[in-house]
Protein backbone atom coordinates (compact mmCIF):
# COMPACT_ATOMS: atom_id res chain seq x y z
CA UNK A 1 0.00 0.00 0.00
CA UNK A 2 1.45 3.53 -0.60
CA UNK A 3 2.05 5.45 1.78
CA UNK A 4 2.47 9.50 1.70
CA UNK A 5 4.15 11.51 4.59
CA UNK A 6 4.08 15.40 3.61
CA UNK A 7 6.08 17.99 5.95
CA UNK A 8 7.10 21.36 5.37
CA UNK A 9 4.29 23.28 6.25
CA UNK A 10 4.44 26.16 8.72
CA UNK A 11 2.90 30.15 9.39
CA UNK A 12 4.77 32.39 7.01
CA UNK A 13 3.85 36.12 5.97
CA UNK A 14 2.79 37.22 2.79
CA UNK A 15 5.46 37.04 0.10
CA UNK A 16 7.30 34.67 2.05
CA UNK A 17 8.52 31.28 1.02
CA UNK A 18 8.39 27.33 2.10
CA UNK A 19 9.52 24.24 0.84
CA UNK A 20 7.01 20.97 1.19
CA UNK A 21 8.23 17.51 1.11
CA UNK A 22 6.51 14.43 0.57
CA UNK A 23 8.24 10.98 1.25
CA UNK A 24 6.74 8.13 -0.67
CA UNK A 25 6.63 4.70 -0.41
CA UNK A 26 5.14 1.46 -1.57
CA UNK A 27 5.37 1.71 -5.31
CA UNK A 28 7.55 2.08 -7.57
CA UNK A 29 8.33 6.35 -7.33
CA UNK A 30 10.03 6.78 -10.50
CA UNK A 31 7.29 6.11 -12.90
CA UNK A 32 4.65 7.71 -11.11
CA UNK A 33 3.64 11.37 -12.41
CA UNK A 34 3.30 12.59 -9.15
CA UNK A 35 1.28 16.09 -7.78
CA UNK A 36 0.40 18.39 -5.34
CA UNK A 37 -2.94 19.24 -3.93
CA UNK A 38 -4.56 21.73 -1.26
CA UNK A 39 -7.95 21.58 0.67
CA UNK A 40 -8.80 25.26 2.13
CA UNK A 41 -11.50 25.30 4.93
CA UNK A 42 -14.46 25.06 3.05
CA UNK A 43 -13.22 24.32 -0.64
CA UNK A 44 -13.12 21.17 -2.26
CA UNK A 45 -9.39 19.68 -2.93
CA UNK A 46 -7.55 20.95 -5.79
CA UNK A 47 -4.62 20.12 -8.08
CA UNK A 48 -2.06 22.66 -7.97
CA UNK A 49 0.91 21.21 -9.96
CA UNK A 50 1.91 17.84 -10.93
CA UNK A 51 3.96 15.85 -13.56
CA UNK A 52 2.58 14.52 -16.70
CA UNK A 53 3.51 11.41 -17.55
CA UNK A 54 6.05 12.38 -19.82
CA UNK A 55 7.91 14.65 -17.15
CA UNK A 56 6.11 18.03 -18.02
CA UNK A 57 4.73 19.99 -15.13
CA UNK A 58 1.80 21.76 -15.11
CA UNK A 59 0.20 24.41 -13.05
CA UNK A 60 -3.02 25.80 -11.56
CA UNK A 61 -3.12 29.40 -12.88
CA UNK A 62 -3.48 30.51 -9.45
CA UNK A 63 -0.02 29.54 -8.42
CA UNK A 64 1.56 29.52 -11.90
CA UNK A 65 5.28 31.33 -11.61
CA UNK A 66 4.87 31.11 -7.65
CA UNK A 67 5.13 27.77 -7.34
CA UNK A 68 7.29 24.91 -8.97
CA UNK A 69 7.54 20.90 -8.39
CA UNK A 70 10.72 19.07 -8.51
CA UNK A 71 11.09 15.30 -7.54
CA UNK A 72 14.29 13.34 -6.52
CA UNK A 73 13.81 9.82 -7.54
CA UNK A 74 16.96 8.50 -5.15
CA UNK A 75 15.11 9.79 -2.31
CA UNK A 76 11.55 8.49 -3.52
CA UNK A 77 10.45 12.60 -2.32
CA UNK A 78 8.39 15.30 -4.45
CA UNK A 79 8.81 18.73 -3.39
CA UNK A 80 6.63 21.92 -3.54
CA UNK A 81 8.57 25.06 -3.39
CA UNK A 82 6.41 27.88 -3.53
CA UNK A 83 7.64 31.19 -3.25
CA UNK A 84 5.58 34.78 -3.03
CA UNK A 85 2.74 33.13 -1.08
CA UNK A 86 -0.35 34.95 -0.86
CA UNK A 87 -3.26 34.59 2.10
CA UNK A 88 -5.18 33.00 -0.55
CA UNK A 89 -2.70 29.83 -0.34
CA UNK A 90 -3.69 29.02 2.53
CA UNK A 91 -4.63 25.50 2.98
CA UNK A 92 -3.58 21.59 3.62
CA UNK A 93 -1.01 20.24 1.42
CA UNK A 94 -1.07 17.08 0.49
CA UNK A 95 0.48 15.30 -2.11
CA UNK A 96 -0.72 12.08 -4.14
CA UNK A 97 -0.72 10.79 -7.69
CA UNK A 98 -1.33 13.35 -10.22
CA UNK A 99 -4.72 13.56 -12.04
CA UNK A 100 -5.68 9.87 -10.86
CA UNK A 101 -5.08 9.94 -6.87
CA UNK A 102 -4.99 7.25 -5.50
CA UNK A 103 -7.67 6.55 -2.87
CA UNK A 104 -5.41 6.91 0.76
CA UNK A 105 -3.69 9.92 1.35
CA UNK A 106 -1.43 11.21 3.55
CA UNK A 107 -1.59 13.70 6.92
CA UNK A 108 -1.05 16.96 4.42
CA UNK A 109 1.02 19.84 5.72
CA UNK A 110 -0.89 23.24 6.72
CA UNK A 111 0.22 26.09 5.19
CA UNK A 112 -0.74 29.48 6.32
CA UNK A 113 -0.16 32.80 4.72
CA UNK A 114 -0.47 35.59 7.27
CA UNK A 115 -1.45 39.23 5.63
């Protein structure tokens, strides 16, 4: 069973910056087009960047040239860095396949943007 451990998270002002991490394990990492999601209070979840299948990334044009995804494959970890965060980015961070989750998920991180 895969399992997803996210940490990172943390209080940071607007226009600040923080780095999420999500440890994975239980398949096989390398071939898995993996994403990021958030849940605000309230909100349904929502994709905010993930890999294609071919090793693209794509955005949500909400956090398009904020927020970038890189993976390290030896380390079986996908990270979030998002930078010039906004109140509006506040939310739990989770992160799961992209596109076609799969159906457990992990703790998330909470992320909140102070104004």
């Amino acid at each position: 069973q895969v399992q997803l451990v996210e940490s990172g998270g943390g209080l940071v002002q607007a226009g600040g910056s923080l780095r999420l991490s999500c440890a994975v394990s239980g398949t096989i990492f390398r071939i898995i087009p993996m994403g990021w999601y958030r849940q605000a209070p309230g909100k349904q979840r929502e994709l905010v960047a993930a890999f294609t299948s071919s090793g693209r990334t794509n955005y949500a044009d909400s956090v398009k040239g904020r927020f970038t995804i890189s993976r390290e494959n030896a380390k079986n970890t996908v990270y979030l860095q998002m930078n010039s965060l906004k109140p509006e980015d506040t939310a739990v961070y989770y992160c799961n396949r992209g596109y076609e989750p799969w159906a457990n998920w992990g703790q998330g991180t909470q992320v909140t943007v102070s104004s």
